[in-house]
PDB file of N, CA and C in Angstrom:
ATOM      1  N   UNK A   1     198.563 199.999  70.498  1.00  0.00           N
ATOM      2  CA  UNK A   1     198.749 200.608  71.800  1.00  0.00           C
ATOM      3  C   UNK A   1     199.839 199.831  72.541  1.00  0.00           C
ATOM      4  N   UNK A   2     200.648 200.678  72.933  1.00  0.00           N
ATOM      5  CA  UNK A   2     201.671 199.658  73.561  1.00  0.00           C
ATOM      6  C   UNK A   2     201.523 199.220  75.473  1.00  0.00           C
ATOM      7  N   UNK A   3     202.140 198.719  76.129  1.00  0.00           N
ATOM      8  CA  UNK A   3     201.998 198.146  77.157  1.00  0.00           C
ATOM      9  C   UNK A   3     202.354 199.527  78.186  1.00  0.00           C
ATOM     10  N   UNK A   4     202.671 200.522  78.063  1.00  0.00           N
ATOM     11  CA  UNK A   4     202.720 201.499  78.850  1.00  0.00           C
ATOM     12  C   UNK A   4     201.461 202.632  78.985  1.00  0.00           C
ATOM     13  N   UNK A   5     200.611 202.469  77.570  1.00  0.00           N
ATOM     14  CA  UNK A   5     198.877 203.093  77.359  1.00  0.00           C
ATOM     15  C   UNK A   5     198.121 201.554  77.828  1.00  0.00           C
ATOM     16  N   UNK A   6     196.607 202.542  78.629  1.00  0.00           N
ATOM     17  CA  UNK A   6     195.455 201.759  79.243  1.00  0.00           C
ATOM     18  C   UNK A   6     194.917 202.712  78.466  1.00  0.00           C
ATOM     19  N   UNK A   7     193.405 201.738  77.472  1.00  0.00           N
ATOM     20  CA  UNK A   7     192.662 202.623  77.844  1.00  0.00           C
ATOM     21  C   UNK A   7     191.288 202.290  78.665  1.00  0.00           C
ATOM     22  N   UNK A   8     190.562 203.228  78.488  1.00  0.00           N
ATOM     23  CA  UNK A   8     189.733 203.797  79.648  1.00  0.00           C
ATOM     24  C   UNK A   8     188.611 204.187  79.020  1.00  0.00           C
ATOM     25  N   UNK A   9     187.503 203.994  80.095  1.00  0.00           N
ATOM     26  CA  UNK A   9     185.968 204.656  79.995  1.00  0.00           C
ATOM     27  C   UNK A   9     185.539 205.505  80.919  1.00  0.00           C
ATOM     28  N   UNK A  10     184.754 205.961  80.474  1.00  0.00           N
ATOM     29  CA  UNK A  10     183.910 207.148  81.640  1.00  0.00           C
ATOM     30  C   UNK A  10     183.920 206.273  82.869  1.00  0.00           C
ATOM     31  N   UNK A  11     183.390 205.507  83.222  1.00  0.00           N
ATOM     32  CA  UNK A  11     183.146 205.050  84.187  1.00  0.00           C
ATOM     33  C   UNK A  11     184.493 204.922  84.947  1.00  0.00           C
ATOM     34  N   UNK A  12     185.672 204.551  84.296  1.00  0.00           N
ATOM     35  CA  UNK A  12     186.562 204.466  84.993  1.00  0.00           C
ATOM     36  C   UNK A  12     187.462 205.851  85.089  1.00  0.00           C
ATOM     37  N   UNK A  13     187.032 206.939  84.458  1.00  0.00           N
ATOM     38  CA  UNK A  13     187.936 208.347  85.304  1.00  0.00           C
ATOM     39  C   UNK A  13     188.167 208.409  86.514  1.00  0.00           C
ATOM     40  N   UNK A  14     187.130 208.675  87.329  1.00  0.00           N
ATOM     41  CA  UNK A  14     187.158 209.011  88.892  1.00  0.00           C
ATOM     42  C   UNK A  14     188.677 208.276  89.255  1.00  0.00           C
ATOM     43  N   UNK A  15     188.496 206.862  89.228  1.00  0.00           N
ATOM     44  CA  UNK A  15     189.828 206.060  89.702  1.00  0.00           C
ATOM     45  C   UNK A  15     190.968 205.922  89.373  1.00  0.00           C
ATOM     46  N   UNK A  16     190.868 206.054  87.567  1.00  0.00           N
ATOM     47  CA  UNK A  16     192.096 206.238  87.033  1.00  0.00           C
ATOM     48  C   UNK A  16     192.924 207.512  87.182  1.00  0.00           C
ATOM     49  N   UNK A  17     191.933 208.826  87.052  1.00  0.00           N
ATOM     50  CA  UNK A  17     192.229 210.296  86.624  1.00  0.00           C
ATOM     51  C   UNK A  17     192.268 211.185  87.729  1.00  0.00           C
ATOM     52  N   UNK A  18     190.898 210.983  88.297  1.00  0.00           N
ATOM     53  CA  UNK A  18     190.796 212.024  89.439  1.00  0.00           C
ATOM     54  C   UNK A  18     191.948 211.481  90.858  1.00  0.00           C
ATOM     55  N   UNK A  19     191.545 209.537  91.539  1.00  0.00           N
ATOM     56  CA  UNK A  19     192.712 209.695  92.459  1.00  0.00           C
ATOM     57  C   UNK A  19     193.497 208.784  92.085  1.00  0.00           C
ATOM     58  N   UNK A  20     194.289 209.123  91.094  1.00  0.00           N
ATOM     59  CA  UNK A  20     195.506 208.693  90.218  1.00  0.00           C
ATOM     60  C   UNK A  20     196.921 209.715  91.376  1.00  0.00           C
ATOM     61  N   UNK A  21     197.786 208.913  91.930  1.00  0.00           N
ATOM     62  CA  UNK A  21     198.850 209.349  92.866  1.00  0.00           C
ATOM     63  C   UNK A  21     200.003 210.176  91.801  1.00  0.00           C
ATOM     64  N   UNK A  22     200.130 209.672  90.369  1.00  0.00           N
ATOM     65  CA  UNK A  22     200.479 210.312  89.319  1.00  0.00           C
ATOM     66  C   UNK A  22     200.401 211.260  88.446  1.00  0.00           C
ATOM     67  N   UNK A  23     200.957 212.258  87.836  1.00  0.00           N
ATOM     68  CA  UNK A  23     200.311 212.696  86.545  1.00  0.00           C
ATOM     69  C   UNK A  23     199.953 211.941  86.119  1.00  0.00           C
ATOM     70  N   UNK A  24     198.776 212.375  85.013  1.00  0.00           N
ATOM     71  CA  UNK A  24     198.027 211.792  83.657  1.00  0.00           C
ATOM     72  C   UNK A  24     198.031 212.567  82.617  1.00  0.00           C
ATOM     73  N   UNK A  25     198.014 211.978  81.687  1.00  0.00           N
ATOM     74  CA  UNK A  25     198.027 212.548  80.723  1.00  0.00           C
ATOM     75  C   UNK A  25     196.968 211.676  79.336  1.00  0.00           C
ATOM     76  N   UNK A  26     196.039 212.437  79.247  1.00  0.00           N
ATOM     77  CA  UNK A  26     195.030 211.464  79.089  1.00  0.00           C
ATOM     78  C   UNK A  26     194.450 211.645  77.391  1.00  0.00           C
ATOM     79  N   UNK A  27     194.890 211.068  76.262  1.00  0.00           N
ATOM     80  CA  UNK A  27     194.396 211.315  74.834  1.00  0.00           C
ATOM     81  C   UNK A  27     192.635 210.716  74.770  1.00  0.00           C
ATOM     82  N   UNK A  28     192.240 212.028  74.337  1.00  0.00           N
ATOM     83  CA  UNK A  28     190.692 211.492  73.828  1.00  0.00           C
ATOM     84  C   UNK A  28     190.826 211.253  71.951  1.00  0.00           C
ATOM     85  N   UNK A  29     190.896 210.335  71.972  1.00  0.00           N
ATOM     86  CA  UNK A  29     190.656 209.727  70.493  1.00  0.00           C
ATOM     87  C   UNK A  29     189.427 209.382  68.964  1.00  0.00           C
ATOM     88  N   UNK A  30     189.540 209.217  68.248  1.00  0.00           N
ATOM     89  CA  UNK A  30     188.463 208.774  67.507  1.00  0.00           C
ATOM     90  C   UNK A  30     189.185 207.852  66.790  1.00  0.00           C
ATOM     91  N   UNK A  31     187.957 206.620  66.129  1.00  0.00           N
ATOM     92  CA  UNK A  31     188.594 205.982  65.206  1.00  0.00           C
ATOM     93  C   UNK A  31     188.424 206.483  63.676  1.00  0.00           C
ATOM     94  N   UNK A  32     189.435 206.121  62.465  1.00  0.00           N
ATOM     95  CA  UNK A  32     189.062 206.968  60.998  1.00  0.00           C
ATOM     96  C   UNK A  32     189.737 208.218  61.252  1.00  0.00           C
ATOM     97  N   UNK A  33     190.617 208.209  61.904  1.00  0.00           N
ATOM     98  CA  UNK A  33     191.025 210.143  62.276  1.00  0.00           C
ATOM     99  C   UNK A  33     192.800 209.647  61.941  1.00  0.00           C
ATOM    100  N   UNK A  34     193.021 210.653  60.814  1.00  0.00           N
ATOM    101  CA  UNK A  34     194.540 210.216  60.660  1.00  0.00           C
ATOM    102  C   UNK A  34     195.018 211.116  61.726  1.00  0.00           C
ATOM    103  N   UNK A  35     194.824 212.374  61.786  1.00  0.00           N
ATOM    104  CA  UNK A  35     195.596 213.096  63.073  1.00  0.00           C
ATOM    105  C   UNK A  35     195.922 212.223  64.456  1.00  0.00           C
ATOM    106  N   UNK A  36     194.755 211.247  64.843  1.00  0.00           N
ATOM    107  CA  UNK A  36     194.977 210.121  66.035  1.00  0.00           C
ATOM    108  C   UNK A  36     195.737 209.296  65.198  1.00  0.00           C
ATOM    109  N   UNK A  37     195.944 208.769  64.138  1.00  0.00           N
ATOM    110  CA  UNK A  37     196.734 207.816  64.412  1.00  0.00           C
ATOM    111  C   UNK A  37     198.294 208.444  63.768  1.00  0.00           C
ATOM    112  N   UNK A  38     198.617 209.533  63.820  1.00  0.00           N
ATOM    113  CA  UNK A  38     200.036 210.149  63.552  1.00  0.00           C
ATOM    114  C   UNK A  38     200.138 210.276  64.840  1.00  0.00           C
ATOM    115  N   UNK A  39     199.287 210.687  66.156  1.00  0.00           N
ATOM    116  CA  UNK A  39     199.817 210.642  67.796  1.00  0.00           C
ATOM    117  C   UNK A  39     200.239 209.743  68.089  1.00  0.00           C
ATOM    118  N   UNK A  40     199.415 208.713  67.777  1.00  0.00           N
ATOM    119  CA  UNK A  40     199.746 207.196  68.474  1.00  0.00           C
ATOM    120  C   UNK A  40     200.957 206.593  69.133  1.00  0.00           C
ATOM    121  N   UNK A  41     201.906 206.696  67.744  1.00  0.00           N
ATOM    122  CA  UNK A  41     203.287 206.306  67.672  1.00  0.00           C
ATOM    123  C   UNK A  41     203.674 207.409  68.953  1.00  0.00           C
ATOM    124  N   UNK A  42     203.419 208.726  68.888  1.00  0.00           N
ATOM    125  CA  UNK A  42     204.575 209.321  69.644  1.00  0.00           C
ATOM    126  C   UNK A  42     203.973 209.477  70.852  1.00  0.00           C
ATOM    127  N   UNK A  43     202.450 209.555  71.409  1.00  0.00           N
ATOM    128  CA  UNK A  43     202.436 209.041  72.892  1.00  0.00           C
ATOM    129  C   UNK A  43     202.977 207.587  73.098  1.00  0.00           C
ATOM    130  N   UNK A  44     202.685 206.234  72.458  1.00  0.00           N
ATOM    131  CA  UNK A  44     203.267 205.566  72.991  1.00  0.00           C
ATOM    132  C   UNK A  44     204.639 205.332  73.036  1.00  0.00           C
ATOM    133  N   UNK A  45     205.326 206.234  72.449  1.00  0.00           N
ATOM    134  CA  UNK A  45     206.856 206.400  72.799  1.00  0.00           C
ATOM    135  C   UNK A  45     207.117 207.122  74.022  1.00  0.00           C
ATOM    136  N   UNK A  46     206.310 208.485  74.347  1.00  0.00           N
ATOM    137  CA  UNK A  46     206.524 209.853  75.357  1.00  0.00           C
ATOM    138  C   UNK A  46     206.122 208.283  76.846  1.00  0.00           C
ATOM    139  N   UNK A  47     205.307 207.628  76.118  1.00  0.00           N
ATOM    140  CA  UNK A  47     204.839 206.838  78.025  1.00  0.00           C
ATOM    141  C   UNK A  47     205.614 205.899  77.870  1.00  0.00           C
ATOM    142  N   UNK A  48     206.281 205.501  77.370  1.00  0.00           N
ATOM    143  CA  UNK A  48     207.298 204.260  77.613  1.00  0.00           C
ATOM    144  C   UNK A  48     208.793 205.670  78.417  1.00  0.00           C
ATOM    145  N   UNK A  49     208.729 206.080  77.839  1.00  0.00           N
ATOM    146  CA  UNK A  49     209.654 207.212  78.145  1.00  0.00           C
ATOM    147  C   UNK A  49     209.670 207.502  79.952  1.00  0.00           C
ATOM    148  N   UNK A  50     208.576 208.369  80.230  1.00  0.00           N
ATOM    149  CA  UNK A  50     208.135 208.351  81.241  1.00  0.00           C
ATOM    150  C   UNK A  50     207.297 207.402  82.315  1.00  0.00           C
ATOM    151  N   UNK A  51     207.315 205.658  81.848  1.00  0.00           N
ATOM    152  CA  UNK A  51     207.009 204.895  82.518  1.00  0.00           C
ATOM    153  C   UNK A  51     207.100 204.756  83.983  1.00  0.00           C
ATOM    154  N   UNK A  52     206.586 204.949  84.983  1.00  0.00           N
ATOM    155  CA  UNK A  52     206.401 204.703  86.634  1.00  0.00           C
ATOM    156  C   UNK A  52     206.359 205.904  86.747  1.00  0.00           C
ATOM    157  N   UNK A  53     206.409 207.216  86.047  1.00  0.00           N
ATOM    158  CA  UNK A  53     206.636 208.213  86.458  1.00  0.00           C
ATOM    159  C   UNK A  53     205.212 209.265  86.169  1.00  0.00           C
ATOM    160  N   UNK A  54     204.335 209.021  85.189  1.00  0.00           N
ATOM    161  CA  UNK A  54     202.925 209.266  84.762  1.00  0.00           C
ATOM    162  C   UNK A  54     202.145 208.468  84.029  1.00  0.00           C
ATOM    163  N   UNK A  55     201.031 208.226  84.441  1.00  0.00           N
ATOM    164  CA  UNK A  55     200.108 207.358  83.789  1.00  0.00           C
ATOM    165  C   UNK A  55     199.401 208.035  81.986  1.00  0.00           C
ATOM    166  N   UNK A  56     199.520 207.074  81.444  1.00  0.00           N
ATOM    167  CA  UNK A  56     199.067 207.405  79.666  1.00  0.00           C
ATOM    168  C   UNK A  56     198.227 206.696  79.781  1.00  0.00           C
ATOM    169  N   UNK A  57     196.720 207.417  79.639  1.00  0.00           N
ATOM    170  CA  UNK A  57     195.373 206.280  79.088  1.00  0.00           C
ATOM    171  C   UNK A  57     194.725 207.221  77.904  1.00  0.00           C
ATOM    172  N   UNK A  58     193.911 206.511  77.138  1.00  0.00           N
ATOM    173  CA  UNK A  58     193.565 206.723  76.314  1.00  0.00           C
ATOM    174  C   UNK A  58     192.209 207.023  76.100  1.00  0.00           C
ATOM    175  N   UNK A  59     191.338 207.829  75.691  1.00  0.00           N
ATOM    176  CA  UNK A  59     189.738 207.433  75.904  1.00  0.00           C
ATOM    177  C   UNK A  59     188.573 207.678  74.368  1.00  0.00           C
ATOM    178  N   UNK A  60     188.075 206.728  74.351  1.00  0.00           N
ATOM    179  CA  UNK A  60     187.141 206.931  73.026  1.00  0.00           C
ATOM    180  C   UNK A  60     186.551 208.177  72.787  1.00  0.00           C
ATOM    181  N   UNK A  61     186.228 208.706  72.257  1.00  0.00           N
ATOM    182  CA  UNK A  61     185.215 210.357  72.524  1.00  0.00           C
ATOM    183  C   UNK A  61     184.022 209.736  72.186  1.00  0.00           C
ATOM    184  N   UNK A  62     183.809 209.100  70.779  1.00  0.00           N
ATOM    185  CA  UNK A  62     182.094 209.258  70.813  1.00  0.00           C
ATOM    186  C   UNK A  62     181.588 208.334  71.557  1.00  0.00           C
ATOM    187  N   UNK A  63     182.681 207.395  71.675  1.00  0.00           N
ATOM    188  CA  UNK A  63     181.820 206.321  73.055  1.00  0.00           C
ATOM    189  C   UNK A  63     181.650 207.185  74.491  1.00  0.00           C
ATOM    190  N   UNK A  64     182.199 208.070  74.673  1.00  0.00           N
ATOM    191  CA  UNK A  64     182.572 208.613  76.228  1.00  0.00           C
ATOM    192  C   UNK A  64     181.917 209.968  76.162  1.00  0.00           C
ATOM    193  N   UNK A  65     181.242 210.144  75.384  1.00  0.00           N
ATOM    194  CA  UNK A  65     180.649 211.997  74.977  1.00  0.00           C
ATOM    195  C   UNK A  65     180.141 212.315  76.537  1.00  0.00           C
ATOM    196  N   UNK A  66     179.324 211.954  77.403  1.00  0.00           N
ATOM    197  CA  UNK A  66     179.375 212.641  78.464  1.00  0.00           C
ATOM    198  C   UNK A  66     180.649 213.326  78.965  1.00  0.00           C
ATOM    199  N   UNK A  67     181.293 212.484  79.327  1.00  0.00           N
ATOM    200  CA  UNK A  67     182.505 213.353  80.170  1.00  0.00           C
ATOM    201  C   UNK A  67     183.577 214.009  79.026  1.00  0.00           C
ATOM    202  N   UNK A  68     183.605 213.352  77.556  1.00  0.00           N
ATOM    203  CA  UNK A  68     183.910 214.993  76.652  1.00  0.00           C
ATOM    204  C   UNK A  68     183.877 215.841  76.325  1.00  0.00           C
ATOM    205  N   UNK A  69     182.070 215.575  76.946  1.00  0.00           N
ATOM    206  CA  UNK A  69     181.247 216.854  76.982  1.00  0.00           C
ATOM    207  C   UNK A  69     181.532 217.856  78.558  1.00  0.00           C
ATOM    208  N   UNK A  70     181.760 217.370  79.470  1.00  0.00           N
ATOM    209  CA  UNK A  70     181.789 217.700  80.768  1.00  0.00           C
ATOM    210  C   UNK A  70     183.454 218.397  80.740  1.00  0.00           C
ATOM    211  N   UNK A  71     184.359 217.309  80.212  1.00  0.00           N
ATOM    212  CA  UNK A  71     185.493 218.169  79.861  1.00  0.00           C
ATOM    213  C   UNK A  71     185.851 219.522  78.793  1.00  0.00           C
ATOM    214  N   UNK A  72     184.706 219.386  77.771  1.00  0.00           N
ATOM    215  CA  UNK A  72     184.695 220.378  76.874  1.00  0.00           C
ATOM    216  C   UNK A  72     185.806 219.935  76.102  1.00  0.00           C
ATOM    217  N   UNK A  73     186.087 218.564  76.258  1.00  0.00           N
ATOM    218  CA  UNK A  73     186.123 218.192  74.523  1.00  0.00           C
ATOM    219  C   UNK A  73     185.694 218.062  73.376  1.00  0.00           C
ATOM    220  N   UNK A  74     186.053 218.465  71.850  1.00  0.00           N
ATOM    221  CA  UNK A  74     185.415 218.734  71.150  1.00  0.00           C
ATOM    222  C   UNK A  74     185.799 217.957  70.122  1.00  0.00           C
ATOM    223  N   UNK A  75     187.079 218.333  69.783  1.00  0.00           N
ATOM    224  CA  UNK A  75     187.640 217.410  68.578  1.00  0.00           C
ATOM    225  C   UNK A  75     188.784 216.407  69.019  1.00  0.00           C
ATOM    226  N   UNK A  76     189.349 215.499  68.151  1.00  0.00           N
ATOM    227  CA  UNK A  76     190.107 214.661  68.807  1.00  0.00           C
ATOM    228  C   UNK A  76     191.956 214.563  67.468  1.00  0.00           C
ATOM    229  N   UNK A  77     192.312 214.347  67.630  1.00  0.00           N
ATOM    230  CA  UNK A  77     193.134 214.180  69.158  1.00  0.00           C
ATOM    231  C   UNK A  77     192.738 215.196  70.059  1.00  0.00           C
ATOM    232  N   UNK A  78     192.312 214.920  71.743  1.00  0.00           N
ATOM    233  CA  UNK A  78     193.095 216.420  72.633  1.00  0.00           C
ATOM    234  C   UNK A  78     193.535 215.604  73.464  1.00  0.00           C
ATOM    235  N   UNK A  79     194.930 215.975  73.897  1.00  0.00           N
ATOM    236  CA  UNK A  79     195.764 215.343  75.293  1.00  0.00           C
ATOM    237  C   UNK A  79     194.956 216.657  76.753  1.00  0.00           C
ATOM    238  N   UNK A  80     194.751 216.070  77.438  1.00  0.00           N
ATOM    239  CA  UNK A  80     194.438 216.623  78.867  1.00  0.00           C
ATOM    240  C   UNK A  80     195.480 216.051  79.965  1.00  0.00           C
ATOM    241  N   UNK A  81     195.915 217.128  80.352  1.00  0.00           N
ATOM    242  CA  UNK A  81     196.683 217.070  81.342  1.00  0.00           C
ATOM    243  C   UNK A  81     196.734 216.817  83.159  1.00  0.00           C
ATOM    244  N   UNK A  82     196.317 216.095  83.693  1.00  0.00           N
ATOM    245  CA  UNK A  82     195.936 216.023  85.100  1.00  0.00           C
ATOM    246  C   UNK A  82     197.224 215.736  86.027  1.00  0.00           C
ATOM    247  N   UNK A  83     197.049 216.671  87.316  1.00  0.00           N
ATOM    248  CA  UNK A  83     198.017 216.192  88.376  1.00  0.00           C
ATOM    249  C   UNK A  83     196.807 216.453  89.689  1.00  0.00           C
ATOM    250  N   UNK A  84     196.893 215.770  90.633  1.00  0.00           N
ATOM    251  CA  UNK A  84     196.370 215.778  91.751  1.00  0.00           C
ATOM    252  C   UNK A  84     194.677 215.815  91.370  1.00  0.00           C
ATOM    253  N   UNK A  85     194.593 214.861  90.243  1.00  0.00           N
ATOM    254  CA  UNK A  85     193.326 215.255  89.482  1.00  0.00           C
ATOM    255  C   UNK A  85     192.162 216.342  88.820  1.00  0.00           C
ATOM    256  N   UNK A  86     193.149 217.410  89.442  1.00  0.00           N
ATOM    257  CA  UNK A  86     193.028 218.512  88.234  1.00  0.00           C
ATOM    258  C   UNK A  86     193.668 218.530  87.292  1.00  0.00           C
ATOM    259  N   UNK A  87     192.778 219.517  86.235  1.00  0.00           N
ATOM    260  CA  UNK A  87     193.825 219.668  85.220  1.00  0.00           C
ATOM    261  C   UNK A  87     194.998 220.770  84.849  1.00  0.00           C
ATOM    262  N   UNK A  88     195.537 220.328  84.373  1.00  0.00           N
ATOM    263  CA  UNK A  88     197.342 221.317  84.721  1.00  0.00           C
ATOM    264  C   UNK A  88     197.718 221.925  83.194  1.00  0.00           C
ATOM    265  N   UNK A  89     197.833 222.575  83.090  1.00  0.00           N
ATOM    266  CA  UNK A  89     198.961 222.831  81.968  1.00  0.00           C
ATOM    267  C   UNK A  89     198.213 223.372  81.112  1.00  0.00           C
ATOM    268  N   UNK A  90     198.753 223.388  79.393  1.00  0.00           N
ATOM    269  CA  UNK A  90     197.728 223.313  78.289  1.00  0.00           C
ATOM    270  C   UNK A  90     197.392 222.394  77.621  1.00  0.00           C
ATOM    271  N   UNK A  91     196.285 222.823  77.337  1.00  0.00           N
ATOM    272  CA  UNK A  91     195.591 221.035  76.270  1.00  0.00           C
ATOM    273  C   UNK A  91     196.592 221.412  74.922  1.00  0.00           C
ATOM    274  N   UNK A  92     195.899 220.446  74.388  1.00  0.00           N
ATOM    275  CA  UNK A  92     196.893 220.064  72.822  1.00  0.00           C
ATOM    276  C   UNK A  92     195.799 219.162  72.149  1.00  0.00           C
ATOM    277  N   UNK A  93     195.973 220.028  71.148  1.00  0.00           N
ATOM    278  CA  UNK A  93     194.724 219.083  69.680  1.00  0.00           C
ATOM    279  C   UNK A  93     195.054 219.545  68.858  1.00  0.00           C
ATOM    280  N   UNK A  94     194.355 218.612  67.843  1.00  0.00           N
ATOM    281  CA  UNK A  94     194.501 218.507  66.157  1.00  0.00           C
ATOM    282  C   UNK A  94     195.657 217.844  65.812  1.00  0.00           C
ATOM    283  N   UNK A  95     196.137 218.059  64.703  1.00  0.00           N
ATOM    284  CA  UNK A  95     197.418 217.040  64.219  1.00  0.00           C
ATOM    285  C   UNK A  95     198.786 217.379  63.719  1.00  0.00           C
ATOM    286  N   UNK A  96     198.966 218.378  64.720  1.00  0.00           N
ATOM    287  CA  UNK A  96     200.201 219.039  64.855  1.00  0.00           C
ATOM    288  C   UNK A  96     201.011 218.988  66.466  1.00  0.00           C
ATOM    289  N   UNK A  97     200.489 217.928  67.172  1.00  0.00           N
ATOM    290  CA  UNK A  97     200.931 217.873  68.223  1.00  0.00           C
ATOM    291  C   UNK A  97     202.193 217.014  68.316  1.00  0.00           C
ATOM    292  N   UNK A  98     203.017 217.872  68.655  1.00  0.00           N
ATOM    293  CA  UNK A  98     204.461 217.556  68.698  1.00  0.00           C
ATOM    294  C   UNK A  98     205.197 216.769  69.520  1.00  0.00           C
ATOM    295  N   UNK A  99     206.169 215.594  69.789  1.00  0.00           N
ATOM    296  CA  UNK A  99     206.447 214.584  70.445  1.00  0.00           C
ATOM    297  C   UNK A  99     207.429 215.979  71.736  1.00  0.00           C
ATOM    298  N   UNK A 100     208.213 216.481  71.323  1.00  0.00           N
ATOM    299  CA  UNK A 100     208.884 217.326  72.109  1.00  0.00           C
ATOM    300  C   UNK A 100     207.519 218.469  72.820  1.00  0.00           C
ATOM    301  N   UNK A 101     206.594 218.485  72.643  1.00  0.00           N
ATOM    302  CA  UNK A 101     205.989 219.482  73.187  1.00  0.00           C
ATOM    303  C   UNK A 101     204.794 218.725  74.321  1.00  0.00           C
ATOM    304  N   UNK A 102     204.598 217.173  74.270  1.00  0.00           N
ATOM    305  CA  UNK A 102     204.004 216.522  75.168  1.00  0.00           C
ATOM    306  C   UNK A 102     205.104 216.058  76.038  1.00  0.00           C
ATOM    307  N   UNK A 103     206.260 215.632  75.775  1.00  0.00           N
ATOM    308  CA  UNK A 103     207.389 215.673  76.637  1.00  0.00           C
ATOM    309  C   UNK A 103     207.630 216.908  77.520  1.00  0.00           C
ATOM    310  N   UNK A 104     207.996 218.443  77.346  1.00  0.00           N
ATOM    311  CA  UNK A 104     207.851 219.727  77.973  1.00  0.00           C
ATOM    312  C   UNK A 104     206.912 219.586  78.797  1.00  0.00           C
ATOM    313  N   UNK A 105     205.760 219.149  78.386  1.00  0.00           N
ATOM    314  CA  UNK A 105     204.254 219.345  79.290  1.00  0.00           C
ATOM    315  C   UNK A 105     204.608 218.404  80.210  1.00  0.00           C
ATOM    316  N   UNK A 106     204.949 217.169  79.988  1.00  0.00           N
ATOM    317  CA  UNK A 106     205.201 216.104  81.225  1.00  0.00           C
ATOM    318  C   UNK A 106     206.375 216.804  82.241  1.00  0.00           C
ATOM    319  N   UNK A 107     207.254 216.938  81.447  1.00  0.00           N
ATOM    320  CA  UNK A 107     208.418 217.672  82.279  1.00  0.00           C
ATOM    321  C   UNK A 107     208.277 218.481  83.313  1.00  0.00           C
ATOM    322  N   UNK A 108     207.291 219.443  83.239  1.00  0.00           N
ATOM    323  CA  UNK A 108     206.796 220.404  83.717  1.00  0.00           C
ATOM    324  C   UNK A 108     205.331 220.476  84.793  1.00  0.00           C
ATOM    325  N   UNK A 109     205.079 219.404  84.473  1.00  0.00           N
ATOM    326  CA  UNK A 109     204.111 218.538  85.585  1.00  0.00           C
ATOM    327  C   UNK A 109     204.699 217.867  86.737  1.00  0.00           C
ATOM    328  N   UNK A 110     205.827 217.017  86.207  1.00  0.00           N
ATOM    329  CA  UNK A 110     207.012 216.046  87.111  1.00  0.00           C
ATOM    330  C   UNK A 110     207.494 217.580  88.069  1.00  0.00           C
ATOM    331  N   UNK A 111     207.968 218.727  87.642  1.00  0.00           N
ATOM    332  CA  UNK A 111     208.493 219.582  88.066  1.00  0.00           C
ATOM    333  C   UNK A 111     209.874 219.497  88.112  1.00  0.00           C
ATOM    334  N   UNK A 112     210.357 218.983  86.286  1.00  0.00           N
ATOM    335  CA  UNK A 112     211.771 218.537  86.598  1.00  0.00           C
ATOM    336  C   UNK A 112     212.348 219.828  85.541  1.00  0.00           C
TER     337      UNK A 112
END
């Protein structure tokens, strides 16, 4: 994980996610999952990219199943998208998620 991804627990959404002054853009993960670790590399490239400009955290799923469950996460990778602590845009899962197509989504959150 590089120095531009936090990650995060349930307990800490509300503060990080909900009054986050930033977009978020938030990967729910598993460990043993090659699809998470082919993302890895290219969120922590997309948030070094967009550094000061949206927050990248990361969150366990089976450690965090309440609020994956509350989000209606199911499988992992899924990126969730938040601005003003809703969520914005479209999700993105499985292991075809594309470095240019989480970039678009940020783009388009920034409103650039």
């Amino acid at each position: 994980m590089s120095e531009y991804v936090k990650e995060i627990t349930q307990a800490d959404f509300e503060a990080e996610v909900a009054k986050s002054s930033l977009p978020v853009i938030l990967d729910f993960f598993s460990t043993e999952c090659p699809p998470c670790e082919a993302l890895a590399p290219k969120f922590d490239a997309v948030a070094e990219q967009f550094a000061g400009k949206a927050r990248f955290l990361k969150i366990f799923r089976q450690g965090n199943k309440d609020l994956a469950s509350r989000l209606g996460v199911t499988g992992s990778p899924t990126l969730l998208f938040f601005k003003g602590g809703a969520e914005q845009g479209e999700r993105m899962s499985g292991e075809e998620i594309k470095r240019t197509a989480i970039k678009a989504q940020i783009e388009s959150l920034l409103g650039a």
